[in-house]
C-alpha atoms as a PDB file:
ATOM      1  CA  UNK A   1      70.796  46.282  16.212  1.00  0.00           C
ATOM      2  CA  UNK A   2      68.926  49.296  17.953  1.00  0.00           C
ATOM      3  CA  UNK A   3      67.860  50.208  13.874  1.00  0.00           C
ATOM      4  CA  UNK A   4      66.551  46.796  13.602  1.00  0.00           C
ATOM      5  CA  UNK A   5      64.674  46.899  17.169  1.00  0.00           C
ATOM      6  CA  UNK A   6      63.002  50.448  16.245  1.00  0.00           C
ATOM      7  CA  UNK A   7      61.492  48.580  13.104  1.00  0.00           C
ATOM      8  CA  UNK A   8      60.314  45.815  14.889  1.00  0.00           C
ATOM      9  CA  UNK A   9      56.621  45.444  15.404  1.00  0.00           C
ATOM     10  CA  UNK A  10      57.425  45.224  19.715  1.00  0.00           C
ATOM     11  CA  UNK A  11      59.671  47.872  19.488  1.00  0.00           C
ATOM     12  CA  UNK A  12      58.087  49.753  21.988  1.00  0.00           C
ATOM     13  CA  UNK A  13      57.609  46.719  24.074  1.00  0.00           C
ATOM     14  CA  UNK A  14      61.493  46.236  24.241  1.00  0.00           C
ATOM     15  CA  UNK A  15      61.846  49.266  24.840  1.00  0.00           C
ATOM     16  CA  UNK A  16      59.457  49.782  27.969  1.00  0.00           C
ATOM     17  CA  UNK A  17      60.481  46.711  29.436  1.00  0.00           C
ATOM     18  CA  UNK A  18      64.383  47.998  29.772  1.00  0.00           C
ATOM     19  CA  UNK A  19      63.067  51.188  30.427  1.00  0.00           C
ATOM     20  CA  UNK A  20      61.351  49.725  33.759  1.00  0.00           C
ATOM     21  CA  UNK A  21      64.551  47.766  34.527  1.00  0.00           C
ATOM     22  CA  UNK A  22      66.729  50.010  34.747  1.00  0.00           C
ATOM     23  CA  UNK A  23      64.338  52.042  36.839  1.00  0.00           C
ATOM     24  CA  UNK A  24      64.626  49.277  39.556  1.00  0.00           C
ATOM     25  CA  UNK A  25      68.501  48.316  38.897  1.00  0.00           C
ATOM     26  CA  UNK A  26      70.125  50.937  37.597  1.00  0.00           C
ATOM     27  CA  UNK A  27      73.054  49.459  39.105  1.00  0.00           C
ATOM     28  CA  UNK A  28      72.838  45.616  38.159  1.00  0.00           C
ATOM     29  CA  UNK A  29      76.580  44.229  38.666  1.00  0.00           C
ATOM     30  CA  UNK A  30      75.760  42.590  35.232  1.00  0.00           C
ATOM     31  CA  UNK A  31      74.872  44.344  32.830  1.00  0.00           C
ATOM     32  CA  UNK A  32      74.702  48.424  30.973  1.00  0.00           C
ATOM     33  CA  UNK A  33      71.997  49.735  29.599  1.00  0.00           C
ATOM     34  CA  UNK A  34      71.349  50.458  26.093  1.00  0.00           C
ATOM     35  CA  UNK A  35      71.991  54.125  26.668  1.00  0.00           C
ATOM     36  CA  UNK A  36      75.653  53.284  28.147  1.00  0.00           C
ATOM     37  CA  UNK A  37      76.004  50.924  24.732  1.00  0.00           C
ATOM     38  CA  UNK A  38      75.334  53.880  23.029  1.00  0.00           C
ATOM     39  CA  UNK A  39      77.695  56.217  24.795  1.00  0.00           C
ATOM     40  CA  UNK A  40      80.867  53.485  23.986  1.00  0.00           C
ATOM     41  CA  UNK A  41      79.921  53.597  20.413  1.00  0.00           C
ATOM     42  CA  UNK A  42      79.757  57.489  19.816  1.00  0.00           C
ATOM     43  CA  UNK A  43      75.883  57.524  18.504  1.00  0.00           C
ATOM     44  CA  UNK A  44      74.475  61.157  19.353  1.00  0.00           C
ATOM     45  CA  UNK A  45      70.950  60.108  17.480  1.00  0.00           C
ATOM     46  CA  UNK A  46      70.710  56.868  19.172  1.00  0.00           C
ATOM     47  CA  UNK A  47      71.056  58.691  22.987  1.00  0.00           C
ATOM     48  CA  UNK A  48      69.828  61.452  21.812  1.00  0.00           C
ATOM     49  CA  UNK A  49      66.236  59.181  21.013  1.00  0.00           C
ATOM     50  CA  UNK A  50      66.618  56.900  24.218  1.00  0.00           C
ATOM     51  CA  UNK A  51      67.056  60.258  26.579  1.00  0.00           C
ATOM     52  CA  UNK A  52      64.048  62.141  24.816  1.00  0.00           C
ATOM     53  CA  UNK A  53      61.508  59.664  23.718  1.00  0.00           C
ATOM     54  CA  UNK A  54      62.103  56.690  26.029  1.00  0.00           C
ATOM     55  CA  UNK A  55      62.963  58.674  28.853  1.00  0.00           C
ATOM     56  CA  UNK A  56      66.172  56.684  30.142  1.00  0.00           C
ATOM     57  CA  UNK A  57      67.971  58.819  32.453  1.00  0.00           C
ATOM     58  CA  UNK A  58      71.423  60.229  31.776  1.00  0.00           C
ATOM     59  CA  UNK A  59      72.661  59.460  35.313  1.00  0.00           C
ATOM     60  CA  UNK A  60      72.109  56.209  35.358  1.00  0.00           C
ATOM     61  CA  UNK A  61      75.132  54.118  36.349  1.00  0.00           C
ATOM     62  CA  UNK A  62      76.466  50.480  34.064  1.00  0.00           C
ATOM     63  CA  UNK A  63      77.650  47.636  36.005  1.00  0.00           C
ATOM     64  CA  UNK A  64      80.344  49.157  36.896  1.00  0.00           C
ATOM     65  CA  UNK A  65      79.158  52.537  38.121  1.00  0.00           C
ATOM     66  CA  UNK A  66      80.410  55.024  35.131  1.00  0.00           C
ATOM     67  CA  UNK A  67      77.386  57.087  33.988  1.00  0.00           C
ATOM     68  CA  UNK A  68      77.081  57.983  30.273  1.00  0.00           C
ATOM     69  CA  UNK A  69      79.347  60.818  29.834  1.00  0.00           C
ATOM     70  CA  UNK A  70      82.341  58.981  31.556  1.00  0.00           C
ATOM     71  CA  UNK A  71      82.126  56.328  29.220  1.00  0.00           C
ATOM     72  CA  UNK A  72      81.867  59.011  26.443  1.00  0.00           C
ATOM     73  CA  UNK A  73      84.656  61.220  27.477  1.00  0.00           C
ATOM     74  CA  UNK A  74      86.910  57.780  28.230  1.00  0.00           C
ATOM     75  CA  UNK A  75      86.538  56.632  24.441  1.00  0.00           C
ATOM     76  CA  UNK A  76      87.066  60.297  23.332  1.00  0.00           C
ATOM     77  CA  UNK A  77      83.761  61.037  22.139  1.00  0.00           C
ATOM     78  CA  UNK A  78      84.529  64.374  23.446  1.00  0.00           C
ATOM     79  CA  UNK A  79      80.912  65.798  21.092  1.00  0.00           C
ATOM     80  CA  UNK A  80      78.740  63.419  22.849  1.00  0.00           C
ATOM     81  CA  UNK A  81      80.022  64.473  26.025  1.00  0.00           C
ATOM     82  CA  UNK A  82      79.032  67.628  25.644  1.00  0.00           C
ATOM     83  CA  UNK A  83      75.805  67.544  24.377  1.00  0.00           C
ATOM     84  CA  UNK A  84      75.071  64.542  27.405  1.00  0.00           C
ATOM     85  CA  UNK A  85      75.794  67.839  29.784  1.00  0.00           C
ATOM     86  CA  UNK A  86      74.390  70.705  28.004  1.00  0.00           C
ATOM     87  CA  UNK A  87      71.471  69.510  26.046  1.00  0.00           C
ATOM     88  CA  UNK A  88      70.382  66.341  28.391  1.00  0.00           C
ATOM     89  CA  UNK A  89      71.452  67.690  31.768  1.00  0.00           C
ATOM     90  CA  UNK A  90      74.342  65.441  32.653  1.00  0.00           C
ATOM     91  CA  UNK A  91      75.675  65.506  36.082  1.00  0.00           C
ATOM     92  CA  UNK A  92      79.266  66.394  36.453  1.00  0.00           C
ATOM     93  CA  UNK A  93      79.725  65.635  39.761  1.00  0.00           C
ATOM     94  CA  UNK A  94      82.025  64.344  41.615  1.00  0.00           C
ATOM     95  CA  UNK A  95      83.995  66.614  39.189  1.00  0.00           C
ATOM     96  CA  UNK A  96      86.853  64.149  39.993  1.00  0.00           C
ATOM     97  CA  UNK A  97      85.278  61.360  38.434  1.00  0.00           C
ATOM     98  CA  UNK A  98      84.899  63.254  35.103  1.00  0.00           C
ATOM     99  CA  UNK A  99      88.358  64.394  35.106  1.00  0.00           C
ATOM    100  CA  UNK A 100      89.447  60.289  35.434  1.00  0.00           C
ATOM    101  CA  UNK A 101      87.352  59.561  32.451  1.00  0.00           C
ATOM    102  CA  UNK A 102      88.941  62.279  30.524  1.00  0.00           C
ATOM    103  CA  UNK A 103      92.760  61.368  31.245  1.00  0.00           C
ATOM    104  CA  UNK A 104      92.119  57.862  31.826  1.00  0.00           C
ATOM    105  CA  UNK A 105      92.507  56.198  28.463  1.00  0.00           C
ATOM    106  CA  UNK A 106      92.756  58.380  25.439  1.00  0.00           C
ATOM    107  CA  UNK A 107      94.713  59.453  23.050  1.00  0.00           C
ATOM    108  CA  UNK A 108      97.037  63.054  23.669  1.00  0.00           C
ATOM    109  CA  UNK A 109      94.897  65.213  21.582  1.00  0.00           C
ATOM    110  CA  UNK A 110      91.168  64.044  23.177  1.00  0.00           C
ATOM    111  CA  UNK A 111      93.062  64.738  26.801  1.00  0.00           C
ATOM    112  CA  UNK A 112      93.753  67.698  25.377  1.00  0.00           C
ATOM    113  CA  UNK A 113      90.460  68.685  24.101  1.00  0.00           C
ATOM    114  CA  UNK A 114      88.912  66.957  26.992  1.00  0.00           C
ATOM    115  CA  UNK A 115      90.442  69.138  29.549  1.00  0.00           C
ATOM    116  CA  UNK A 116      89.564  72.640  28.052  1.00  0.00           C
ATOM    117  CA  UNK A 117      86.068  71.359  27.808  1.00  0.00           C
ATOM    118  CA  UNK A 118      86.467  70.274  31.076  1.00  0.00           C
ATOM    119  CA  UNK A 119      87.356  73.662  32.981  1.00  0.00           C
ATOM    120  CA  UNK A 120      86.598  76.263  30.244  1.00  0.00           C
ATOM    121  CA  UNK A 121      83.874  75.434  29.131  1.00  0.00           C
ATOM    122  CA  UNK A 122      82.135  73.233  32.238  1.00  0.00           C
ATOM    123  CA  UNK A 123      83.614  75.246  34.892  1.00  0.00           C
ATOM    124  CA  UNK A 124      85.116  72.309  36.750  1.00  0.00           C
ATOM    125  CA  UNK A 125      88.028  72.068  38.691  1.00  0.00           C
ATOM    126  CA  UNK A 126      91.310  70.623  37.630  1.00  0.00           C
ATOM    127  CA  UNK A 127      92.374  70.195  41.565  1.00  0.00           C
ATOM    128  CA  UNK A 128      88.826  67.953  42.084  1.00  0.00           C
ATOM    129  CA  UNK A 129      89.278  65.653  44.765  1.00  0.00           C
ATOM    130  CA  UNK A 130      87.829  62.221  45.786  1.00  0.00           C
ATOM    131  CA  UNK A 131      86.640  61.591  49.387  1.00  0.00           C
ATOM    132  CA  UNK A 132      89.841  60.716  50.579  1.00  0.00           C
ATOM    133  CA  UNK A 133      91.040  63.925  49.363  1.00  0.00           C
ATOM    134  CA  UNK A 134      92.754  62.189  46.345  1.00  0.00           C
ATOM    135  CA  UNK A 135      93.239  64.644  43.220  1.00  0.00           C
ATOM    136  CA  UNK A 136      94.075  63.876  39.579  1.00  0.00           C
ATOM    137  CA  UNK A 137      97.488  63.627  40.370  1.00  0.00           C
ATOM    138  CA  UNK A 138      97.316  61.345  42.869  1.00  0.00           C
ATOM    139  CA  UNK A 139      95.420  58.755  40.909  1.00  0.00           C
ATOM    140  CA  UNK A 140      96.744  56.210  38.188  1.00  0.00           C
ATOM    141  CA  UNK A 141      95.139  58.066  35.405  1.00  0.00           C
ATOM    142  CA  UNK A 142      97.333  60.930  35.399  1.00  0.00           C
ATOM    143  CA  UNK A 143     100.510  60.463  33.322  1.00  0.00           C
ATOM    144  CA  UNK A 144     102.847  62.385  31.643  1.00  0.00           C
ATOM    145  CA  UNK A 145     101.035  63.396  28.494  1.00  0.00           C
ATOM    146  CA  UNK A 146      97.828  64.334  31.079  1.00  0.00           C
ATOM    147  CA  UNK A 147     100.877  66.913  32.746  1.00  0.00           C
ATOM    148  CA  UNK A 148     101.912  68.359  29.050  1.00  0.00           C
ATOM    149  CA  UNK A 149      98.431  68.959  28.323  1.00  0.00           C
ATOM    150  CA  UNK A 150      97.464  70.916  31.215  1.00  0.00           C
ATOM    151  CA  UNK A 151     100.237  73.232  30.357  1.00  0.00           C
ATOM    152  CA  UNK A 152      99.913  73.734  27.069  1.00  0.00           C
ATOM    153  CA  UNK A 153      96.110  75.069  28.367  1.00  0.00           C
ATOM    154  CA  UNK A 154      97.762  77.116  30.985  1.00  0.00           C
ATOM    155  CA  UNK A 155      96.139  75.378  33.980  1.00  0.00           C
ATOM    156  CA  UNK A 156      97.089  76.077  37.575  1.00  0.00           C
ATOM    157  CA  UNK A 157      98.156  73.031  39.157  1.00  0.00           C
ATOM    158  CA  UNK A 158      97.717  72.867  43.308  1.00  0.00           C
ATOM    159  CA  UNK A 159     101.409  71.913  43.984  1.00  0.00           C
ATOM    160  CA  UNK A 160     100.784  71.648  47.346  1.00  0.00           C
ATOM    161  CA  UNK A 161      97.537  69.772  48.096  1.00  0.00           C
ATOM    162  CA  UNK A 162      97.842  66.468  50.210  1.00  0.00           C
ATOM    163  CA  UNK A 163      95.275  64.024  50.823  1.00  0.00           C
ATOM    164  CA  UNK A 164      93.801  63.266  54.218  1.00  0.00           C
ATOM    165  CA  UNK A 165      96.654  60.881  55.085  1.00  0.00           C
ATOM    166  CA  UNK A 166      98.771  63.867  53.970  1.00  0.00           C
ATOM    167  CA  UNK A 167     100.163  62.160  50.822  1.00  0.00           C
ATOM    168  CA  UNK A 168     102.146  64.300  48.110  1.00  0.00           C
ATOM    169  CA  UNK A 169     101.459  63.654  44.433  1.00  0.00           C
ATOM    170  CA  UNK A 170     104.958  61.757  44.922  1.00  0.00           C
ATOM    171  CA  UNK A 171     103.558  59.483  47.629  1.00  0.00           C
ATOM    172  CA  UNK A 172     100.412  58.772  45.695  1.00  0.00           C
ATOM    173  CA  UNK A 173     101.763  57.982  42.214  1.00  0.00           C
ATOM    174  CA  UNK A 174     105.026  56.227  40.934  1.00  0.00           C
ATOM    175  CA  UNK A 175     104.864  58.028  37.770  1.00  0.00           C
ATOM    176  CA  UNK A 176     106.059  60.814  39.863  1.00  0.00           C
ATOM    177  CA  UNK A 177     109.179  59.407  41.015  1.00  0.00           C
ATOM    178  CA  UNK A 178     109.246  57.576  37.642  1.00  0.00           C
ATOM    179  CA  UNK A 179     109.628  60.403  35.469  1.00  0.00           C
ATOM    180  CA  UNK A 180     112.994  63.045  35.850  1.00  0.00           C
ATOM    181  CA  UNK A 181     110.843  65.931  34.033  1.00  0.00           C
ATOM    182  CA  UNK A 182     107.847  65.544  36.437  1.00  0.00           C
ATOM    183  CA  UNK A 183     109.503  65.163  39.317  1.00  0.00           C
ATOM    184  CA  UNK A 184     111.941  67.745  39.281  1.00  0.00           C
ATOM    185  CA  UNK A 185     108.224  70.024  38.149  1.00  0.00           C
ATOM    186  CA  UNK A 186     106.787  68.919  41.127  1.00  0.00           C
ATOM    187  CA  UNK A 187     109.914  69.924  43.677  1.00  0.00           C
ATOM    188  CA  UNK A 188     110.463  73.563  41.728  1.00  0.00           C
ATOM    189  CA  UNK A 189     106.516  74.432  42.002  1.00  0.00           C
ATOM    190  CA  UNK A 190     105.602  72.482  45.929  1.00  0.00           C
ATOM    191  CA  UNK A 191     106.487  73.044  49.062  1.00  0.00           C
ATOM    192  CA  UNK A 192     107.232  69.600  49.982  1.00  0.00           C
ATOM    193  CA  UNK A 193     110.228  68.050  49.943  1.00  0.00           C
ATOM    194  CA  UNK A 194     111.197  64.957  48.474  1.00  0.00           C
ATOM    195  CA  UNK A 195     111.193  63.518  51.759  1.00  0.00           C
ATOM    196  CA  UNK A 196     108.236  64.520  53.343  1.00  0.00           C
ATOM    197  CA  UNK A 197     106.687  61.981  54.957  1.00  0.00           C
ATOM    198  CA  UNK A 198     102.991  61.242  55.364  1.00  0.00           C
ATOM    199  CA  UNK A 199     100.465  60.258  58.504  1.00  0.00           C
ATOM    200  CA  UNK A 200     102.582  56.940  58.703  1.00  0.00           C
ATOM    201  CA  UNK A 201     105.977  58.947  58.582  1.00  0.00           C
ATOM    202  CA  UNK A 202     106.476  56.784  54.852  1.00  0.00           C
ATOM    203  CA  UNK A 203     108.209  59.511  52.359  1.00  0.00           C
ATOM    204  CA  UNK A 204     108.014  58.809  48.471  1.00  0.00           C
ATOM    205  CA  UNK A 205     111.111  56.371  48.504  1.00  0.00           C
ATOM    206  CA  UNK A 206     109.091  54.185  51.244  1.00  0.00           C
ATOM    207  CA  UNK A 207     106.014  54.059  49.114  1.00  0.00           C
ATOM    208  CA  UNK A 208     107.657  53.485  45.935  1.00  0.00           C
ATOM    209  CA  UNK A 209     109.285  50.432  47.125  1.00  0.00           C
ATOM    210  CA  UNK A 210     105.665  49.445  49.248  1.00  0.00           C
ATOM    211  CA  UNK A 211     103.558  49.606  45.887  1.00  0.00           C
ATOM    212  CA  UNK A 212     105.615  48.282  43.386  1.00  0.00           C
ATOM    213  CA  UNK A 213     104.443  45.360  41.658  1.00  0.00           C
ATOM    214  CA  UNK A 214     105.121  43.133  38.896  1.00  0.00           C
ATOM    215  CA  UNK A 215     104.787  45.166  35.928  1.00  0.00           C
ATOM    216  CA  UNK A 216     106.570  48.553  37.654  1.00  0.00           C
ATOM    217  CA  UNK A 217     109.953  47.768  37.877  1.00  0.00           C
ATOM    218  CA  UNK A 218     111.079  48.282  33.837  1.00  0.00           C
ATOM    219  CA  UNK A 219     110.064  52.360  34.193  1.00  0.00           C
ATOM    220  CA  UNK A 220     111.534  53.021  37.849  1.00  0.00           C
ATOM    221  CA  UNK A 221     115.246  53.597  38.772  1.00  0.00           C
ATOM    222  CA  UNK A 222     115.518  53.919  42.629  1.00  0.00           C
ATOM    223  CA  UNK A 223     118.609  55.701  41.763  1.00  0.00           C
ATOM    224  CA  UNK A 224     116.320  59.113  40.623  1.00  0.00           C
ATOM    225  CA  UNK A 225     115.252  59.291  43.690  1.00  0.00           C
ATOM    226  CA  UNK A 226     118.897  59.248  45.472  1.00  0.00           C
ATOM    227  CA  UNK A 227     119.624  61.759  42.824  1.00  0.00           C
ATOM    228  CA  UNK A 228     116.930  64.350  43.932  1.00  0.00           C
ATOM    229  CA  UNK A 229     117.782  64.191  47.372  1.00  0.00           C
ATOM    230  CA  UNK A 230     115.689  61.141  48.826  1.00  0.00           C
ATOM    231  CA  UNK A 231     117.231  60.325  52.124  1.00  0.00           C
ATOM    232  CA  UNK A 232     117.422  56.358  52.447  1.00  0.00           C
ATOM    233  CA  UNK A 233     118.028  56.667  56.341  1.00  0.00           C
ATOM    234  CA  UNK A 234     114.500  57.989  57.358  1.00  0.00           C
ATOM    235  CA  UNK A 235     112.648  55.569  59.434  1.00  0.00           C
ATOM    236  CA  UNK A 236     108.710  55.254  59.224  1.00  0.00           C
ATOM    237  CA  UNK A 237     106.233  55.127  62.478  1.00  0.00           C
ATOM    238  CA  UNK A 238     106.715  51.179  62.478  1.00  0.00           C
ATOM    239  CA  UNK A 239     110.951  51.407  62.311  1.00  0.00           C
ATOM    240  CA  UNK A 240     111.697  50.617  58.633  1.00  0.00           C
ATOM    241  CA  UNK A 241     114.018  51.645  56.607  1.00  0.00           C
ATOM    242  CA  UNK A 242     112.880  51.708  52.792  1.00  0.00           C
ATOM    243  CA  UNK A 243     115.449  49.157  52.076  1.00  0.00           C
ATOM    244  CA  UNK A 244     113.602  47.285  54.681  1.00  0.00           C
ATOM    245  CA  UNK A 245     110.689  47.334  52.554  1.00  0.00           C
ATOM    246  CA  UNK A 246     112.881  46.271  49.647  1.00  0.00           C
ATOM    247  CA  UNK A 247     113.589  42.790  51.474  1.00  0.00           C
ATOM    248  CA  UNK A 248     110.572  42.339  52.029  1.00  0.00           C
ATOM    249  CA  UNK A 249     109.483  42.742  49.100  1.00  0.00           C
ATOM    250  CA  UNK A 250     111.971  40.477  47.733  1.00  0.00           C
ATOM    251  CA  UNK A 251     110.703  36.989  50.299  1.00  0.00           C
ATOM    252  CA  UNK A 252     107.607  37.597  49.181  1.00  0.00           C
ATOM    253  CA  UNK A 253     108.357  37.531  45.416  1.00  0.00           C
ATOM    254  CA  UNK A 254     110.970  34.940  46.187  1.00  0.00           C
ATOM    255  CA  UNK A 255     108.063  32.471  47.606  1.00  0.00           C
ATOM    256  CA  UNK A 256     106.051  33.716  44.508  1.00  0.00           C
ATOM    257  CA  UNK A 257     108.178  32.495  41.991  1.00  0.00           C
ATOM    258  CA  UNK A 258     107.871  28.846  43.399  1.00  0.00           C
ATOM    259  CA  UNK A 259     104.561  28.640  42.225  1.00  0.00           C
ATOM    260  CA  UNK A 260     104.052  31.139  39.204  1.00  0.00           C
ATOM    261  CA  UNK A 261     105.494  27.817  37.478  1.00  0.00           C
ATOM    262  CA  UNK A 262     107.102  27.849  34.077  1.00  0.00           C
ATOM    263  CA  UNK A 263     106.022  30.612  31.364  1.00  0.00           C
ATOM    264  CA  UNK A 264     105.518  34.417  30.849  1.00  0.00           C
ATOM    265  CA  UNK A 265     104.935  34.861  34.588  1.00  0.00           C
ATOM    266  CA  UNK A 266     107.796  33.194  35.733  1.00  0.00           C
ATOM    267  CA  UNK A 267     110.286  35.715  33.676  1.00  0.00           C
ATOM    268  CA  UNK A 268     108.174  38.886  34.814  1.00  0.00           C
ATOM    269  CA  UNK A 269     108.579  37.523  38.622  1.00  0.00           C
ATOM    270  CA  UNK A 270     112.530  36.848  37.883  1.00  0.00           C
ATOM    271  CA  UNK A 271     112.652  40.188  36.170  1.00  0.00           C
ATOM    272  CA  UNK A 272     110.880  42.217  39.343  1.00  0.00           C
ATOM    273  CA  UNK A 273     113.444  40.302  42.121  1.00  0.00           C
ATOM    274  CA  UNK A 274     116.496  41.049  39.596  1.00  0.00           C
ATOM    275  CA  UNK A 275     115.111  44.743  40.092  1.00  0.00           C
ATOM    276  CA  UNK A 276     114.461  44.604  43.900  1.00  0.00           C
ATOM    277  CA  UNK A 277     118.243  42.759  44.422  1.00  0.00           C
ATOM    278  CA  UNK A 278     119.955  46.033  42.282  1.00  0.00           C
ATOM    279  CA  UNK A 279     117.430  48.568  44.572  1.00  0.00           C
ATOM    280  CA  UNK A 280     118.748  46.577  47.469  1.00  0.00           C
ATOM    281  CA  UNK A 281     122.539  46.784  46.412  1.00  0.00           C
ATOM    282  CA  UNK A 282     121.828  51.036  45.235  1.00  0.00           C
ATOM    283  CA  UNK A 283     119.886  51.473  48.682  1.00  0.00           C
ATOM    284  CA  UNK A 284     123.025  50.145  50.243  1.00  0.00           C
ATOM    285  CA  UNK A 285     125.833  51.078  48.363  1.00  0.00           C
ATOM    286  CA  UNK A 286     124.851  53.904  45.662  1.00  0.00           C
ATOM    287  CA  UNK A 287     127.426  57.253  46.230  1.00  0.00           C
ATOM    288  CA  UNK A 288     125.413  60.694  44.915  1.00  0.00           C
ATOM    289  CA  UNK A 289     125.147  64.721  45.204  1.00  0.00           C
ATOM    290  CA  UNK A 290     121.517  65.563  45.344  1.00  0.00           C
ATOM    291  CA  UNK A 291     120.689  67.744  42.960  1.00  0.00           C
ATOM    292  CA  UNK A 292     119.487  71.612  43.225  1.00  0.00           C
ATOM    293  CA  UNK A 293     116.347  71.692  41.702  1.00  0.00           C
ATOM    294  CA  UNK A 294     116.749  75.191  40.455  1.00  0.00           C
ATOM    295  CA  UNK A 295     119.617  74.419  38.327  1.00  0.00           C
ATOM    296  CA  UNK A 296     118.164  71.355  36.550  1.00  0.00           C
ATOM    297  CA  UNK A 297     116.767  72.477  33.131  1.00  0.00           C
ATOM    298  CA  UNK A 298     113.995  69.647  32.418  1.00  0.00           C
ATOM    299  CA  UNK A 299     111.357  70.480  30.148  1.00  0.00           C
ATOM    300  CA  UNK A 300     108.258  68.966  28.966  1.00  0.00           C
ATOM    301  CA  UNK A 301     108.988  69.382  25.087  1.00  0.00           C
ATOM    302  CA  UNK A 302     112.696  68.737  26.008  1.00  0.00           C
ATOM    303  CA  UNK A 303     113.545  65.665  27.055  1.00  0.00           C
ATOM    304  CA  UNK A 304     117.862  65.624  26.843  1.00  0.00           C
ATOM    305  CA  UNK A 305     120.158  63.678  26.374  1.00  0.00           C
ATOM    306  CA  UNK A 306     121.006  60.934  29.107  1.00  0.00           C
ATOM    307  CA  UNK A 307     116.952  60.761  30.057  1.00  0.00           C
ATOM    308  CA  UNK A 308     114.495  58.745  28.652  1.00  0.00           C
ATOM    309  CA  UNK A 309     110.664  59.372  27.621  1.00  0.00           C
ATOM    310  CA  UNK A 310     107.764  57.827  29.867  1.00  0.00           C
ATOM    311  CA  UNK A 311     104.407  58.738  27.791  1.00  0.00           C
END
C-alpha cells in the first residue's frame, strides 16, 4: 500500500496531509501513524523514507502511547530497533518502557538478543524503574524465560529494590511465587524474606491471594508458599489474615458465577472457586517444614523431578 501511494500522482499530498496530523495529534486515541505501521511490519526502507524525507518524528506516540521502537523491539524486529536509536535518534527513555517492549511478547531468543542490545550496546539499565518505583521484575512482562536470559548475559539483578509502597518482586508479581526455581533465586540472592510485608503490612501470601483472578489459579499452588516459609498467621494493617482474603475472594466469585451464565466462563469461574475452596482448606489445615533456601538445588536449566516448568 505505501508502494502504491509513493506512485500515485498525490503522493506527496497524502503524505503532507498525515504529516501535519500527526503534528497536531500525535496522540489521537484512534489511530497510529504510518511510521508506527511500519515499525509492526519490520520495513527499515519504508521508516527509513518517512523519518528522512517526510520528516515524521521517531518519538511520536500511536493510540496507545508506544513510540516506534517499542513496537519494533515488541515484534522482535530487534534490526529496526536499532537503527530507530542510532541512525534516527530514538529516545530510550523511560529506559523502563523499552525494557517492557523487549520482554513483553517475544520469542526466547529476540529477549535474548533484545536485552544485550539493550544494556551493552544502549547503555541502559536492567534495574529501570517506573514512577512508582516499579522495575522489570515487578511488572507482568517479566517471566521466567526473561530471568534465564538475563543470566545467560551475566546481568546483575537488584535483589533488593522495592517500590515506593515497599513491594518485593514477590509482592509485585505472581510469577514469583508461581515458579519454585525463581522463587527460591529470589530468597538465596535478597534480603527480604518471604514474609516481608509492604506499606500496608500485606506479605507475598496476602497479595497472591488479593490479585488472583480468573485465569491464575491453574499455575499457582498456595502450598509453595507454605513450603518456603510463608507464615499464614501474619495480620495486615486492616486485621486480615490471608485466608481472610481467600473468603473473600470466594463470595465474590460465588455471586459471579450466578450471572457468568452457561458456557466457557461458567467452567473457568467453577474452576477458580474449586481453587480458592482447596487454598482455603491448605491455609487451614496444610502441615509443612519450611525449607532452607541454601540447601535447595533449583536451577534454571534444571528443572527436577517432582517440579513442573512455567515458561
Amino acid at each position: 500500500m505505501y508502494r502504491l501511494l509513493l506512485t500515485a500522482k498525490e503522493s506527496s499530498h497524502v503524505f503532507e496531509e498525515e504529516f501535519n496530523y500527526f503534528t497536531k495529534h500525535h496522540q489521537d486515541p484512534h489511530r497510529s501513524s504510518l511510521l508506527h505501521v511500519a515499525a509492526y511490519s519490520g520495513y527499515e526502507d519504508i521508516c527509513c523514507e518517512l523519518i528522512e524525507k517526510y520528516n515524521y518524528s521517531v518519538d511520536w506516540k500511536s493510540y496507545n502511547g508506544e513510540t516506534a521502537i517499542q513496537i519494533a523491539l515488541s515484534w522482535g524486529r530487534i534490526g529496526l530497533a536499532n537503527r530507530l536509536k542510532v541512525d534516527w535518534g530514538a529516545s530510550l527513555t523511560p529506559e523502563i518502557d523499552i525494557l517492557r517492549a523487549i520482554v513483553g511478547f517475544n520469542y526466547a531468543e529476540h529477549v535474548k538478543s533484545g536485552l544485550q542490545m539493550y544494556k551493552n550496546d544502549w547503555g541502559c539499565d536492567i534495574n529501570a524503574v517506573d514512577e512508582t518505583g516499579n522495575s522489570i521484575f515487578h511488572h507482568n512482562e517479566f517471566s521466567f524465560p526473561t530471568m534465564r536470559a538475563m543470566q545467560e548475559l551475566g546481568f546483575a539483578v537488584d535483589w533488593n529494590w522495592g517500590n515506593m509502597e515497599h513491594r518485593t518482586f514477590l509482592h509485585g508479581n505472581i510469577i514469583w511465587l508461581s515458579n519454585p526455581m525463581l522463587l527460591n533465586m529470589f530468597l538465596l540472592h535478597s534480603r527480604f524474606s518471604i514474609n516481608t510485608r509492604d506499606v500496608e503490612g500485606r506479605t507475598p501470601l496476602h497479595h497472591l491471594l488479593n490479585s488472583m483472578r480468573y485465569l491464575d489459579f491453574p499455575h499457582i499452588n498456595v502450598d509453595l508458599l507454605l513450603d518456603f516459609g510463608a507464615d499464614r498467621s501474619l495480620r495486615d494493617n486492616r486485621g486480615q489474615l490471608a485466608i481472610d482474603i481467600a473468603h473473600k475472594q470466594l463470595d465474590q466469585a460465588q455471586k459471579d458465577l450466578k450471572v457468568v451464565g452457561i458456557g466457557i466462563m461458567h467452567n473457568v469461574v467453577l474452576g477458580f472457586i474449586k481453587w480458592l475452596k482447596k487454598s482455603i482448606e491448605l491455609l487451614t489445615d496444610y502441615t509443612t517444614v519450611a525449607m532452607d533456601v541454601r540447601e535447595v538445588d533449583l536451577r534454571l536449566d534444571d528443572h527436577g523431578p517432582g517440579w513442573y516448568r512455567l515458561s
